[in-house]
N, C-alpha and C. Protein backbone atom coordinates (compact mmCIF):
# COMPACT_ATOMS: atom_id res chain seq x y z
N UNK A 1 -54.92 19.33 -2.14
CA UNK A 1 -53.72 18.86 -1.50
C UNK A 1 -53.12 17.75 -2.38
N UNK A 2 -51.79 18.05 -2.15
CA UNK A 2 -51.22 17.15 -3.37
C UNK A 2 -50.25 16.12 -2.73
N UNK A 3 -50.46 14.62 -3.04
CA UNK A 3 -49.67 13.82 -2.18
C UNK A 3 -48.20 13.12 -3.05
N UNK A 4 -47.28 13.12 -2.29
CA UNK A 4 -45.74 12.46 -2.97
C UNK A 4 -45.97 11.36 -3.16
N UNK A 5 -45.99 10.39 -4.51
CA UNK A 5 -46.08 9.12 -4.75
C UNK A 5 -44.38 8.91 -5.26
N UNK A 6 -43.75 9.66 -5.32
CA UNK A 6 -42.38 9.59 -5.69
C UNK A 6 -41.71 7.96 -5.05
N UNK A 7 -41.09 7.04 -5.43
CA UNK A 7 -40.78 6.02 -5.14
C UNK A 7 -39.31 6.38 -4.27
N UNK A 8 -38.65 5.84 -3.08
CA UNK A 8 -37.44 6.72 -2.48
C UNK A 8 -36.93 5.55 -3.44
N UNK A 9 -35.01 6.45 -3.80
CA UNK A 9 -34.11 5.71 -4.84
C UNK A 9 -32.96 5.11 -3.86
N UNK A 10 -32.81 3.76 -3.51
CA UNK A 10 -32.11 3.55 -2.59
C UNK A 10 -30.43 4.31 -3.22
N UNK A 11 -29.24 3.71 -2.19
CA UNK A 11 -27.72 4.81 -2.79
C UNK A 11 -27.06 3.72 -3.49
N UNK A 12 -27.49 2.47 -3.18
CA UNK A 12 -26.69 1.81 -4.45
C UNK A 12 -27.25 1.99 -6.06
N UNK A 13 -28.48 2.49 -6.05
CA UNK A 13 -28.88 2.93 -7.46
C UNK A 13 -28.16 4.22 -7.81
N UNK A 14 -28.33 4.87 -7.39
CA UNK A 14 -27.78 6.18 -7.58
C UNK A 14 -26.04 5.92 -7.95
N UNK A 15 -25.38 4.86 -7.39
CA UNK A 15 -23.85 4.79 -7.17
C UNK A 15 -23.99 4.13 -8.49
N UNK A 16 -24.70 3.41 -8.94
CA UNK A 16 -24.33 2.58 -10.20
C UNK A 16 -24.13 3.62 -11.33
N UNK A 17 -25.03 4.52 -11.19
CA UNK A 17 -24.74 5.63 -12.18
C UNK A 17 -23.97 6.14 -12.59
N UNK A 18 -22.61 6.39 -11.66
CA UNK A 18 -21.44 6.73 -11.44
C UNK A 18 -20.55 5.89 -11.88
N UNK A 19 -19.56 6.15 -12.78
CA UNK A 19 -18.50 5.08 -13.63
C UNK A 19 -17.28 5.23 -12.94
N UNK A 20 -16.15 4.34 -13.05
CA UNK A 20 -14.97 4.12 -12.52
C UNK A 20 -13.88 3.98 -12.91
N UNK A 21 -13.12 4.86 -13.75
CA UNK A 21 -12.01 3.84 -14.20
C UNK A 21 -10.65 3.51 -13.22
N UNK A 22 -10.54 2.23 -13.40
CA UNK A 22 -9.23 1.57 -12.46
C UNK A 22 -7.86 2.00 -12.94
N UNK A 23 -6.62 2.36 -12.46
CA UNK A 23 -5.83 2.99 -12.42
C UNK A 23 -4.73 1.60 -12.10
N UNK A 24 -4.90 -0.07 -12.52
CA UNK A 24 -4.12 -1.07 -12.02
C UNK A 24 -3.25 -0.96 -11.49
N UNK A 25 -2.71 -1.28 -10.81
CA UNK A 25 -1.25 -0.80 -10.15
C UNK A 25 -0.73 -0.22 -9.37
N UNK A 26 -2.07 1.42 -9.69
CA UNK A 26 -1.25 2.38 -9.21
C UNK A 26 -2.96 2.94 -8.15
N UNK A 27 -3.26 1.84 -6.96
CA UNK A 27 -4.45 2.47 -6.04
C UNK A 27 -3.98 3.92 -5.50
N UNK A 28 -5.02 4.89 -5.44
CA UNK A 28 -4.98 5.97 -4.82
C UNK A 28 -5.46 6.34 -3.26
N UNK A 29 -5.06 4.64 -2.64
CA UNK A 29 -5.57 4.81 -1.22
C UNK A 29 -4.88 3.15 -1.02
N UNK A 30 -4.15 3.43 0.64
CA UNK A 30 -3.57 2.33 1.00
C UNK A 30 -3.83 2.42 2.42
N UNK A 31 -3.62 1.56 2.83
CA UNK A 31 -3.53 1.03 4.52
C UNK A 31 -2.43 1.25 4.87
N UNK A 32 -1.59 1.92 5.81
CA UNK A 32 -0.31 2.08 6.09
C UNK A 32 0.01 0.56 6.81
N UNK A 33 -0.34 0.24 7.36
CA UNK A 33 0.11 -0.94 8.68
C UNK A 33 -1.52 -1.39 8.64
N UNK A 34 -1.74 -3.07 8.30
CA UNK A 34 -2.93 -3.40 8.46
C UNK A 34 -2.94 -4.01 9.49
N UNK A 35 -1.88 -4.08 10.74
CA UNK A 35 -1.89 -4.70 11.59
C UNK A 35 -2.80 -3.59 13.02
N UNK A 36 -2.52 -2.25 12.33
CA UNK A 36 -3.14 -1.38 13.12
C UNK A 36 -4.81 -1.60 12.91
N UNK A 37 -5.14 -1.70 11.62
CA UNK A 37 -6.94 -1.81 11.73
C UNK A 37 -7.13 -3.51 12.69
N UNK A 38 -6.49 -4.07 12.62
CA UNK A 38 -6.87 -5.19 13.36
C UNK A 38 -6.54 -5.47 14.65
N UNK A 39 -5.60 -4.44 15.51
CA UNK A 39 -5.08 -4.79 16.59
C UNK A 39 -5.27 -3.34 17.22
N UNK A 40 -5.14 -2.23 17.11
CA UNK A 40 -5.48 -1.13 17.97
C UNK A 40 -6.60 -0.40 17.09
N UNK A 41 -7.47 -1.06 16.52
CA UNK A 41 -8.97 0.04 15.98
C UNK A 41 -9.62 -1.03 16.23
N UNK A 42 -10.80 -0.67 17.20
CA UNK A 42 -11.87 -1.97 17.50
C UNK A 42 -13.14 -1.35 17.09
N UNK A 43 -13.12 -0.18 16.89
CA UNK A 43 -14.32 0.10 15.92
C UNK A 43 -14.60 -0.10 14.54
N UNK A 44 -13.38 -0.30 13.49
CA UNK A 44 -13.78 -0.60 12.75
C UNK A 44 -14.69 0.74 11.77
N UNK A 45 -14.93 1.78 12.25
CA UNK A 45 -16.06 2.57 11.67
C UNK A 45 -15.69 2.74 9.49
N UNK A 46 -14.56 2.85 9.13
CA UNK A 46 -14.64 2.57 8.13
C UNK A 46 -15.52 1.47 7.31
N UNK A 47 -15.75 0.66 7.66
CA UNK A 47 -16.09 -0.48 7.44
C UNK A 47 -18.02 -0.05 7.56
N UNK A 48 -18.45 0.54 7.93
CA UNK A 48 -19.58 1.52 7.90
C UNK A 48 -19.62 2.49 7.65
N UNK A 49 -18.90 3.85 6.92
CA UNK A 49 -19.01 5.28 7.11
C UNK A 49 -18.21 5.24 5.22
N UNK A 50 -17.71 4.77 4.78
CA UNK A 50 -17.55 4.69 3.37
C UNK A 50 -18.30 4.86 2.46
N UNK A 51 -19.09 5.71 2.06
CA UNK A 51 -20.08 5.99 1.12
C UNK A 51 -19.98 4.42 -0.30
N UNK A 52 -18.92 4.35 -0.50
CA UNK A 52 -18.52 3.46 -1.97
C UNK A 52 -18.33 2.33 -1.22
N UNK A 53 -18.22 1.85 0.14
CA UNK A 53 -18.19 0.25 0.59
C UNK A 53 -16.90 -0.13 0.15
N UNK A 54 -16.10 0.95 0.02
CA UNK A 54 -14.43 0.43 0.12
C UNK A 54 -13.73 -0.80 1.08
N UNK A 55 -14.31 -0.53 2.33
CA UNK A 55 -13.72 -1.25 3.14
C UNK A 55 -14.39 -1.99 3.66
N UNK A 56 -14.16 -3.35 4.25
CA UNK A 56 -14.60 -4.19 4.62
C UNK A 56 -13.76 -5.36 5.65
N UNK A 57 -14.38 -5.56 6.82
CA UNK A 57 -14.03 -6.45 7.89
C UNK A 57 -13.59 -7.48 7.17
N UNK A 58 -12.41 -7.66 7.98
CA UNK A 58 -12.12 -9.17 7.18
C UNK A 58 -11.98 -10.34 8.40
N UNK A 59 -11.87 -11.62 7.85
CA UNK A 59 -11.42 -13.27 8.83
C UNK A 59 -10.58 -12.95 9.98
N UNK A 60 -9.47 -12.05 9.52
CA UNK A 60 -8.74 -12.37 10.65
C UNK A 60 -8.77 -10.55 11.78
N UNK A 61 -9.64 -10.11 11.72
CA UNK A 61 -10.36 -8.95 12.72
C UNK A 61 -9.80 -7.79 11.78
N UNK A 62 -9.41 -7.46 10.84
CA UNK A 62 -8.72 -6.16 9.93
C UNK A 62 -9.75 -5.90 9.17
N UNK A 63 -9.14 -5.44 8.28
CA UNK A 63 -9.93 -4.80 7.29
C UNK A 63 -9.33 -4.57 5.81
N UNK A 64 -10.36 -5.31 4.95
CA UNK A 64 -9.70 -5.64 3.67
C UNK A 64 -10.35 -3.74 2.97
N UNK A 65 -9.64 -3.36 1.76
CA UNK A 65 -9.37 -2.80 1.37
C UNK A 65 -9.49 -2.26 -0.48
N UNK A 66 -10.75 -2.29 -1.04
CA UNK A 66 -10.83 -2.04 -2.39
C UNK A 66 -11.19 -0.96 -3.22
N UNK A 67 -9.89 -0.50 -3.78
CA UNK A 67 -10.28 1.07 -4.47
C UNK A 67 -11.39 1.62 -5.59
N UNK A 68 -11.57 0.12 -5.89
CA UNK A 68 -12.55 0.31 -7.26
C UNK A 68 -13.91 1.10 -6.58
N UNK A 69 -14.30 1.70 -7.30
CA UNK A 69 -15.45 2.71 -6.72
C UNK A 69 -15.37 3.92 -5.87
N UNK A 70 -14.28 4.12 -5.54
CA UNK A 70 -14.01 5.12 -4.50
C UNK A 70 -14.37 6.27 -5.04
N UNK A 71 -15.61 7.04 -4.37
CA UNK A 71 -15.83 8.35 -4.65
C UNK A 71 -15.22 9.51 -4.02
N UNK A 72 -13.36 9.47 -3.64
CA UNK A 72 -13.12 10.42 -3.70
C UNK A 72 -13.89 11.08 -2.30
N UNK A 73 -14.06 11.28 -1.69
CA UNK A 73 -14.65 12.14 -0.44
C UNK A 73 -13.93 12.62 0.57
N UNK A 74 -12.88 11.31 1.11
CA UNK A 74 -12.06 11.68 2.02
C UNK A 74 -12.42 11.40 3.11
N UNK A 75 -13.87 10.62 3.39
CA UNK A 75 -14.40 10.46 4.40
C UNK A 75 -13.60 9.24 5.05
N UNK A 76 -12.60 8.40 4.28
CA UNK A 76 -11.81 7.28 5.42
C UNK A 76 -10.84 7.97 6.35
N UNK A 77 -10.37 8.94 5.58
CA UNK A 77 -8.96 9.94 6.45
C UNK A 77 -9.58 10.39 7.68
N UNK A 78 -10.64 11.09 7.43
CA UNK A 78 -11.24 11.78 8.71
C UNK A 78 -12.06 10.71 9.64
N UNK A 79 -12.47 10.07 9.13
CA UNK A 79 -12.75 9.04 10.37
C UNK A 79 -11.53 7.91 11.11
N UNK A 80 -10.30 8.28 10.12
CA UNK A 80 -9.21 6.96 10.63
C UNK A 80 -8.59 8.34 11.57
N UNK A 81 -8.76 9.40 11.83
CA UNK A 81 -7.59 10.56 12.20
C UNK A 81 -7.10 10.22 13.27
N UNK A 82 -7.96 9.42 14.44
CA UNK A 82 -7.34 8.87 15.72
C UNK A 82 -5.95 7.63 15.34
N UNK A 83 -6.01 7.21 14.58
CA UNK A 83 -4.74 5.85 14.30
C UNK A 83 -3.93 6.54 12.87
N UNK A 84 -4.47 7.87 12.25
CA UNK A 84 -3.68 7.91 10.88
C UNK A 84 -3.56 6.87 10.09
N UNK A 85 -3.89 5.62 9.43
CA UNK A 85 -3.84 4.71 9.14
C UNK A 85 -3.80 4.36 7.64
N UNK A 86 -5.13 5.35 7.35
CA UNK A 86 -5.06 5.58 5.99
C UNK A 86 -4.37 6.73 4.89
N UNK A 87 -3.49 6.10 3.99
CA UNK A 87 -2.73 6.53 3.12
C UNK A 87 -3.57 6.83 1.32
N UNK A 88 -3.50 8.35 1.37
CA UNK A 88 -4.89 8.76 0.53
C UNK A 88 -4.30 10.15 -0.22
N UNK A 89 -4.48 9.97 -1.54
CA UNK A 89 -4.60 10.96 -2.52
C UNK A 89 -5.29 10.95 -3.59
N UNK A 90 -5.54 11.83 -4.35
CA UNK A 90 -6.11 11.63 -5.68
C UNK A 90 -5.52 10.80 -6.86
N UNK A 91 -6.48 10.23 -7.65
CA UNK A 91 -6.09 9.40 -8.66
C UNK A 91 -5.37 10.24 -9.89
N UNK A 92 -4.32 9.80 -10.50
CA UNK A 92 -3.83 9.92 -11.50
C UNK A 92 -4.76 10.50 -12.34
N UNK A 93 -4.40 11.57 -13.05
CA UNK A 93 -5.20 12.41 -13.98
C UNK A 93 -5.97 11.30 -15.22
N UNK A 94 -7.63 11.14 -15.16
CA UNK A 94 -8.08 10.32 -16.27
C UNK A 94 -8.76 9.38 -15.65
N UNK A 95 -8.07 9.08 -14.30
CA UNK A 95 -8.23 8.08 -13.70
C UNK A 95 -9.44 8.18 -12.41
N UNK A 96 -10.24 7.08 -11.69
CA UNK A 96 -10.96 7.20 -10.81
C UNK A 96 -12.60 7.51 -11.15
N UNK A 97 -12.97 8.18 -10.05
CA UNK A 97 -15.14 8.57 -10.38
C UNK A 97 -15.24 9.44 -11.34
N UNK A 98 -15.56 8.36 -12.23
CA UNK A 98 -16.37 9.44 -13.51
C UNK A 98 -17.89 9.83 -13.38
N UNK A 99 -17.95 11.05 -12.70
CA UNK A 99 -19.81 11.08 -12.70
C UNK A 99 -20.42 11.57 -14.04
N UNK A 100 -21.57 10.99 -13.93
CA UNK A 100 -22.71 10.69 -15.09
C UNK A 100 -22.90 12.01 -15.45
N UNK A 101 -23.36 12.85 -14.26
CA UNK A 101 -24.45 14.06 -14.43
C UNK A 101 -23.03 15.15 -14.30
N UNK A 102 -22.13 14.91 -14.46
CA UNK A 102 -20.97 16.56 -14.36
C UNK A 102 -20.35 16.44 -12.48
């Protein structure tokens, strides 16, 4: 019998692997109305369900907003679908998750 000594790889290791290039200027994801994440969304679930930790609670009950790292998934759209909130397309050709492995 053969036992797994395999070490588990937590996901921020794995994410570092993954390169980014920034697109200045021109983010490929916006907040339509940030008055909506802070005044009619009390869950907040972006702020947990972001694979890349895009989003984040902010001081005054909203939610701050950073594209760098975004892997592209789409997973903020479908969890914002009750308020529509988030404003989302792909990055400019060149631009955005460069993965390591293809």
């Amino acid at each position: 019998m053969s036992t797994n000594t395999a070490t588990p790889v937590k996901i921020e290791e794995k994410l570092f692997q993954n390169r980014y290039r920034v697109d200045e200027g021109h983010p490929h994801i916006s907040l339509r109305d940030a008055s909506v994440c802070r005044d009619a969304c009390k869950d907040k679930v972006c702020t947990f369900c972001c694979p890349a930790g895009c989003y984040a609670p902010d001081a005054s009950g909203g939610v701050t907003l950073s594209v760098d790292g975004c892997l592209e998934c789409g997973t903020c759209r479908i969890i914002c679908a009750e308020h529509q909130n988030v404003e989302w397309w792909y990055p400019r050709g060149g631009y955005g998750i460069l993965f390591k492995f293809g």
